[in-house]
N, C-alpha and C. Protein backbone atom coordinates (compact mmCIF):
# COMPACT_ATOMS: atom_id res chain seq x y z
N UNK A 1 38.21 -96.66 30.88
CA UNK A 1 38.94 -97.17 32.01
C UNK A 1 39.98 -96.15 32.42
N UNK A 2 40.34 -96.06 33.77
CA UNK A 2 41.42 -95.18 34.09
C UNK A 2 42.49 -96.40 34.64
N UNK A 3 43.83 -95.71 34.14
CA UNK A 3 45.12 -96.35 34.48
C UNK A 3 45.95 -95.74 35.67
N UNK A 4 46.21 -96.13 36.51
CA UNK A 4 46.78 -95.24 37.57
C UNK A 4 48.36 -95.98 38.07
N UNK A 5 49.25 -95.22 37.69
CA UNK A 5 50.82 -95.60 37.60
C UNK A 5 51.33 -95.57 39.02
N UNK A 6 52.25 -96.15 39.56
CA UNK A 6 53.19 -96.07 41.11
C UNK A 6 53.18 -94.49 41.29
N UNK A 7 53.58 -93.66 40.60
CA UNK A 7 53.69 -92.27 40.89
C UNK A 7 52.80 -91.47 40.47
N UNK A 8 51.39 -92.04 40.28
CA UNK A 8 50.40 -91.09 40.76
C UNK A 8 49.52 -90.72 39.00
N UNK A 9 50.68 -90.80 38.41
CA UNK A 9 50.22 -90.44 36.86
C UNK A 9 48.79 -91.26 36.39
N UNK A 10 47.80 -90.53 35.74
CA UNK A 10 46.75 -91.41 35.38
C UNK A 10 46.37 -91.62 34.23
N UNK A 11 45.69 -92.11 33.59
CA UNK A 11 45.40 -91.96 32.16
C UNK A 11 43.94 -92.42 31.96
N UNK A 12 43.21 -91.90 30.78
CA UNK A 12 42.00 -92.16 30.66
C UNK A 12 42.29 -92.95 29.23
N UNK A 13 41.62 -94.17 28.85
CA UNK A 13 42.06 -95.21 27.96
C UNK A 13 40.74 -95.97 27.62
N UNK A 14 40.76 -96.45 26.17
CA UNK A 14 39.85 -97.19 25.84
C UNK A 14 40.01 -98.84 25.46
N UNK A 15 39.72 -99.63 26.62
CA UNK A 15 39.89 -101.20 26.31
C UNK A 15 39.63 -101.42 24.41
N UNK A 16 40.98 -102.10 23.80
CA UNK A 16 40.99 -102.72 22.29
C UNK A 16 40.28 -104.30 22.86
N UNK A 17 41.23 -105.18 23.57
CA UNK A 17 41.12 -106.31 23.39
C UNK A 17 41.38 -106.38 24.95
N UNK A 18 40.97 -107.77 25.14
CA UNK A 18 41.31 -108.38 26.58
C UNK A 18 40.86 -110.10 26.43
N UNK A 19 41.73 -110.65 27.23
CA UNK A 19 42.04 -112.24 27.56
C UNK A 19 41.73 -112.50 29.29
N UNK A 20 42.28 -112.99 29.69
CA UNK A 20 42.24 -113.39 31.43
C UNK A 20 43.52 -112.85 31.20
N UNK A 21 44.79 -112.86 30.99
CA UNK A 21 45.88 -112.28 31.25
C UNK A 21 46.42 -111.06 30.66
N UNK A 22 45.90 -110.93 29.67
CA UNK A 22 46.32 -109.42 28.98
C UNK A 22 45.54 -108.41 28.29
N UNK A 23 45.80 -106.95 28.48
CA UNK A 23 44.88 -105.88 27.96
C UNK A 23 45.46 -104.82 27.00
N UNK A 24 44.68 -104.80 25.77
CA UNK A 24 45.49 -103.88 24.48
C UNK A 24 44.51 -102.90 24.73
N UNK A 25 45.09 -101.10 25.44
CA UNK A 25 44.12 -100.61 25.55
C UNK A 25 44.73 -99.32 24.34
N UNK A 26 43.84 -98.09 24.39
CA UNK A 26 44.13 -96.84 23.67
C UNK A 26 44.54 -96.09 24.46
N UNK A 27 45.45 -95.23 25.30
CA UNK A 27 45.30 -94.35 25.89
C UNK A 27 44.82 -92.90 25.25
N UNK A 28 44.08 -92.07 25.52
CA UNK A 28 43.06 -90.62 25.35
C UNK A 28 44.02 -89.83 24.68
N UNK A 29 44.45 -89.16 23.60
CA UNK A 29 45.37 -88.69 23.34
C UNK A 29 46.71 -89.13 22.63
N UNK A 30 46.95 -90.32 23.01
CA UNK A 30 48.11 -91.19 22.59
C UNK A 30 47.54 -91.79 20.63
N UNK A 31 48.91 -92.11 20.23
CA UNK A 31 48.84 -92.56 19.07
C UNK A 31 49.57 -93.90 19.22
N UNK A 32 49.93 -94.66 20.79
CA UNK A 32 49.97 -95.78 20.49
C UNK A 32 49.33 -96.81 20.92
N UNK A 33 49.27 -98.05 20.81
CA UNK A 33 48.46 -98.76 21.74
C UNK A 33 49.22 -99.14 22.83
N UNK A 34 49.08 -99.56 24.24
CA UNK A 34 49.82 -100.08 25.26
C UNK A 34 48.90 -101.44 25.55
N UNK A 35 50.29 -102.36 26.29
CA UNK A 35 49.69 -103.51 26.71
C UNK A 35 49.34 -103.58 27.74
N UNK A 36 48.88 -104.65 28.52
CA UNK A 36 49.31 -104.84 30.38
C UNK A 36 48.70 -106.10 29.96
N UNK A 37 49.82 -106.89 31.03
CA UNK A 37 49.44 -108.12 31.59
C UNK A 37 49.08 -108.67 33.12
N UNK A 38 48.48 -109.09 33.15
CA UNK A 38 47.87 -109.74 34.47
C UNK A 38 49.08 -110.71 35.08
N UNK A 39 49.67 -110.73 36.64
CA UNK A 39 50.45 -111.37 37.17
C UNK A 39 50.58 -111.50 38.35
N UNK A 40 50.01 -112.48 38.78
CA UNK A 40 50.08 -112.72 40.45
C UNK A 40 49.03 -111.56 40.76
N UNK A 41 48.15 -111.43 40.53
CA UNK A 41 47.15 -110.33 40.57
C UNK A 41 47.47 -109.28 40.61
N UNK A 42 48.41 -108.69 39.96
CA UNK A 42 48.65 -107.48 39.62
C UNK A 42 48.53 -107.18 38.02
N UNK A 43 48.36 -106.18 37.81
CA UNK A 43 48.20 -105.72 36.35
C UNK A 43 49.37 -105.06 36.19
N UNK A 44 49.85 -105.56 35.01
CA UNK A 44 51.58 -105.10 34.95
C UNK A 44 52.14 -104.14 33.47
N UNK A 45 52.35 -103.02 33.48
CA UNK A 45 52.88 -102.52 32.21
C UNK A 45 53.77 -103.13 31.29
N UNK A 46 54.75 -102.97 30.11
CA UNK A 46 55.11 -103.19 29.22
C UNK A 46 56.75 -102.76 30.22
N UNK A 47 56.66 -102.23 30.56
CA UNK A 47 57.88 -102.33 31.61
C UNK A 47 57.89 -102.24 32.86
N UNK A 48 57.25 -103.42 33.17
CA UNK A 48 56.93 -104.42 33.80
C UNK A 48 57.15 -103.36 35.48
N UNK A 49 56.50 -102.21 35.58
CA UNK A 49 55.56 -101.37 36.30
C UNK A 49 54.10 -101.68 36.58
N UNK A 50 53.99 -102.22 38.26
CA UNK A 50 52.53 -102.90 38.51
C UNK A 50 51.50 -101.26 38.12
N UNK A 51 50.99 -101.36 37.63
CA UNK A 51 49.52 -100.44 38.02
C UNK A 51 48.33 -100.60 37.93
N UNK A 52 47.49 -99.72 38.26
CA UNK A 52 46.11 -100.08 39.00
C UNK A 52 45.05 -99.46 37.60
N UNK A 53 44.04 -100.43 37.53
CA UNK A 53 43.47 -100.37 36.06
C UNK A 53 41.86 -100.48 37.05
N UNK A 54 41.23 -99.29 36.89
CA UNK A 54 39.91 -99.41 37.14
C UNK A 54 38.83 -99.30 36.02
N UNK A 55 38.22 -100.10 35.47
CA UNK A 55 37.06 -100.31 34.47
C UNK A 55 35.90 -99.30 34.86
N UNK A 56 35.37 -99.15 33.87
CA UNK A 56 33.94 -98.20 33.81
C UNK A 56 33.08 -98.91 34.85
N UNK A 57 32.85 -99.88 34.50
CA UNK A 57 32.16 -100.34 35.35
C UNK A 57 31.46 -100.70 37.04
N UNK A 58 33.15 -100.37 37.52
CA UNK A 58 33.84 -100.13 38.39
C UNK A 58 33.10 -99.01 39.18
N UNK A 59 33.34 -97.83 38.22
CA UNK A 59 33.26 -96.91 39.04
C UNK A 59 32.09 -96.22 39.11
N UNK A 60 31.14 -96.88 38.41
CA UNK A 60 29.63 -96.67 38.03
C UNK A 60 29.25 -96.63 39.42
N UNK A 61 29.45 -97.29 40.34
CA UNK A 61 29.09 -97.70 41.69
C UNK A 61 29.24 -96.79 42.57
N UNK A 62 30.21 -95.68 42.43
CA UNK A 62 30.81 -94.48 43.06
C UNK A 62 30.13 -93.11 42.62
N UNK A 63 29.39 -93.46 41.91
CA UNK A 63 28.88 -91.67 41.71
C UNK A 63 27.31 -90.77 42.47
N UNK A 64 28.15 -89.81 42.77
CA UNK A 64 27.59 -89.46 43.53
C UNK A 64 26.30 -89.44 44.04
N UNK A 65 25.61 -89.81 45.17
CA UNK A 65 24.08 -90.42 45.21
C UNK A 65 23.17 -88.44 44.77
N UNK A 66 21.88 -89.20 44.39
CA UNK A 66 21.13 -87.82 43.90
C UNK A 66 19.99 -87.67 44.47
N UNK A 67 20.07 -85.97 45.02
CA UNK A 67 19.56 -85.52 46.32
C UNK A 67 17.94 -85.12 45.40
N UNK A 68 17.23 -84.64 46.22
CA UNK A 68 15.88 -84.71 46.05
C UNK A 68 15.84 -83.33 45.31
N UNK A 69 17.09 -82.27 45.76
CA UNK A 69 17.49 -80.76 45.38
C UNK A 69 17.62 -81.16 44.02
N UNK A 70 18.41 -82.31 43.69
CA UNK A 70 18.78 -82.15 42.06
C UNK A 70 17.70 -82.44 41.04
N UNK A 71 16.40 -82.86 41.79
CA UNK A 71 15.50 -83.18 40.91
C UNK A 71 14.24 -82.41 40.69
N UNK A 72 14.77 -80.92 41.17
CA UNK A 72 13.53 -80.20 41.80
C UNK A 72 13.38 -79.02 40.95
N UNK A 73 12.57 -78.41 39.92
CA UNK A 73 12.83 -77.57 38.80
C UNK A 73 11.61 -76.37 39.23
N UNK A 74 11.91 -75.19 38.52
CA UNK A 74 10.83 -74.48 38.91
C UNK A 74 9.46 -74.46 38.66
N UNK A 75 8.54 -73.61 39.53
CA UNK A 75 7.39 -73.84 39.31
C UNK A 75 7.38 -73.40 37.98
N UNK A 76 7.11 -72.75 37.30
CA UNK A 76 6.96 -71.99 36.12
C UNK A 76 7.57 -73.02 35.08
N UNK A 77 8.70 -74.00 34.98
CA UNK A 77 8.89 -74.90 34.29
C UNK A 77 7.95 -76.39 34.57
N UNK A 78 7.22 -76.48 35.96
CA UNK A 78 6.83 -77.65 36.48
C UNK A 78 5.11 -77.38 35.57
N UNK A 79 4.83 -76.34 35.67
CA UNK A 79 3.20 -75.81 35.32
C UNK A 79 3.35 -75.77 33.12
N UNK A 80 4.51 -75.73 32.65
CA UNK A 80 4.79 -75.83 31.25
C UNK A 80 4.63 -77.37 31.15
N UNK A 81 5.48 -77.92 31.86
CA UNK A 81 5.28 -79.30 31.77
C UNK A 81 4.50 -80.13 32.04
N UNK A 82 3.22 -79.69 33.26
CA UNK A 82 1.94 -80.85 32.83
C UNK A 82 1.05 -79.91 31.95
N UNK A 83 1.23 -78.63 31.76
CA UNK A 83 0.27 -78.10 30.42
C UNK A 83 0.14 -79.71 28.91
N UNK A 84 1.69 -79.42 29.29
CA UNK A 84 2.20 -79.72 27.77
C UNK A 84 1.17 -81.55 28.27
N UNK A 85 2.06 -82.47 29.16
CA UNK A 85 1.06 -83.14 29.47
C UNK A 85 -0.27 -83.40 29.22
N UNK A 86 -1.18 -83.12 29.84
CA UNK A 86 -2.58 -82.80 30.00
C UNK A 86 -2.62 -82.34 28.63
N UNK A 87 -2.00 -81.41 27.79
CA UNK A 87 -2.76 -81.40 26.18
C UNK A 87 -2.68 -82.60 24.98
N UNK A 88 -1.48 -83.26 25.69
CA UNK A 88 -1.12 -84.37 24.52
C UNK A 88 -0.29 -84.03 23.18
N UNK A 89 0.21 -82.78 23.49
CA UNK A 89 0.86 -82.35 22.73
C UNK A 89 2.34 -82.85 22.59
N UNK A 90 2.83 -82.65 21.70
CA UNK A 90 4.30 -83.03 21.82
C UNK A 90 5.06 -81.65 21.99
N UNK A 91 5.02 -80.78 21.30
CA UNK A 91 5.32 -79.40 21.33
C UNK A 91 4.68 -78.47 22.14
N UNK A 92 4.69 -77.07 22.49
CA UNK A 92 4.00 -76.26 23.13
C UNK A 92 3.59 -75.06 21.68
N UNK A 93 2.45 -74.71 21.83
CA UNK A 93 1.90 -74.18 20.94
C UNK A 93 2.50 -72.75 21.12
N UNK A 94 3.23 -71.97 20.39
CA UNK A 94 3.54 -70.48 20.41
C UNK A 94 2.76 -69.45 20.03
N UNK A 95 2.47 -68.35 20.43
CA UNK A 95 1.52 -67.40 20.07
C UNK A 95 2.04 -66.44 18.71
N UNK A 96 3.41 -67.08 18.45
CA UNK A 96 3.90 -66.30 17.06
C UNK A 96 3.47 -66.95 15.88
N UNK A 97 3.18 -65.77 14.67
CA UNK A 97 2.95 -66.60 13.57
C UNK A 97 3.69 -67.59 12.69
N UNK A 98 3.37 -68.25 12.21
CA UNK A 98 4.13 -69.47 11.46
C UNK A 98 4.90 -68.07 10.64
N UNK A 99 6.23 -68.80 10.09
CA UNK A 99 7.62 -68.19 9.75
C UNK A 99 6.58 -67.90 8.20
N UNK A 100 5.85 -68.88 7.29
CA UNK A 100 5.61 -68.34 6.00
C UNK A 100 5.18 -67.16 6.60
N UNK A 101 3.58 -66.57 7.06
CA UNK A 101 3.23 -65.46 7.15
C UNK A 101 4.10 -64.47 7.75
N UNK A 102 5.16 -64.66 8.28
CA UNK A 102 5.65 -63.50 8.60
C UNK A 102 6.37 -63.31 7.01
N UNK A 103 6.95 -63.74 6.28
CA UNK A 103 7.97 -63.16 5.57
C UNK A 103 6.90 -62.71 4.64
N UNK A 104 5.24 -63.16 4.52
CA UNK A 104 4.72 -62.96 3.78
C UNK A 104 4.53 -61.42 3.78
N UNK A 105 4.07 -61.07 5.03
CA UNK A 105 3.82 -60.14 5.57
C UNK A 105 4.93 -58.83 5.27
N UNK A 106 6.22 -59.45 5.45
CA UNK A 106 7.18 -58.20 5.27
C UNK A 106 7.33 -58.49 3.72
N UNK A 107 7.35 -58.94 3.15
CA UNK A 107 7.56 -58.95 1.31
C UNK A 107 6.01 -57.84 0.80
N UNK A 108 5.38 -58.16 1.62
CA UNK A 108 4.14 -57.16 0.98
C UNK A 108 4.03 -55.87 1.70
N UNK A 109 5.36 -55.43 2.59
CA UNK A 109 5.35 -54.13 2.77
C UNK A 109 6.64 -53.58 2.46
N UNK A 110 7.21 -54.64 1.64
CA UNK A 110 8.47 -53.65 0.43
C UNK A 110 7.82 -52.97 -0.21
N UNK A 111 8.72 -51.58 -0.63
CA UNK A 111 8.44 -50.87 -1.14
C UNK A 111 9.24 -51.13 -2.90
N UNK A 112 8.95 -50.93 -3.83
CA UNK A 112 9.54 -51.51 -4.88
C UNK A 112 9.69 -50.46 -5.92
């Protein structure tokens, strides 16, 4: 949730507890807890400063809509990805050797 004070100050905070009239939240950084109470429809600080308390939830509704650009990847990643598809693979098969044979490989061209 963000907290937003008369003079602009904001805070990013994690709801503890809540009732219909009152909220024990964390503020981000802080080591204490703060209250607010609900009054005459205002949400009111601990000294008794109205401010404006917007929930996650809230603002889920506000983010930014997503353009057809943001979903558009290259060919060369688009042609990996129905390979991988179309094989049923979960992984993509690499043309390097498995890690045993390589070390096998360099241990049998120490020289000793």
């Amino acid at each position: 949730m963000t907290i937003t004070y008369l003079n602009g100050t904001t805070m990013e905070a994690a709801l503890l507890a809540r009732t219909d009239k009152t909220l024990r939240v964390a503020p981000q950084g802080a080591d204490d807890v703060l209250e607010f109470t609900y009054l005459n429809g205002t949400w009111v600080s601990e000294d008794c400063e109205p401010v404006l308390i917007e929930f996650e939830w809230q603002r889920r509704g506000r983010q930014p809509e997503i353009t057809e650009a943001d979903c558009v990847c290259s060919g060369e990643l688009a042609s990996r990805l129905i390979r991988l598809l179309l094989s049923g693979e979960e992984e993509e098969q690499t043309s390097q050797a498995p890690l045993d044979k390589i070390l096998h490989a360099t241990y049998s061209r120490m020289v000793v």
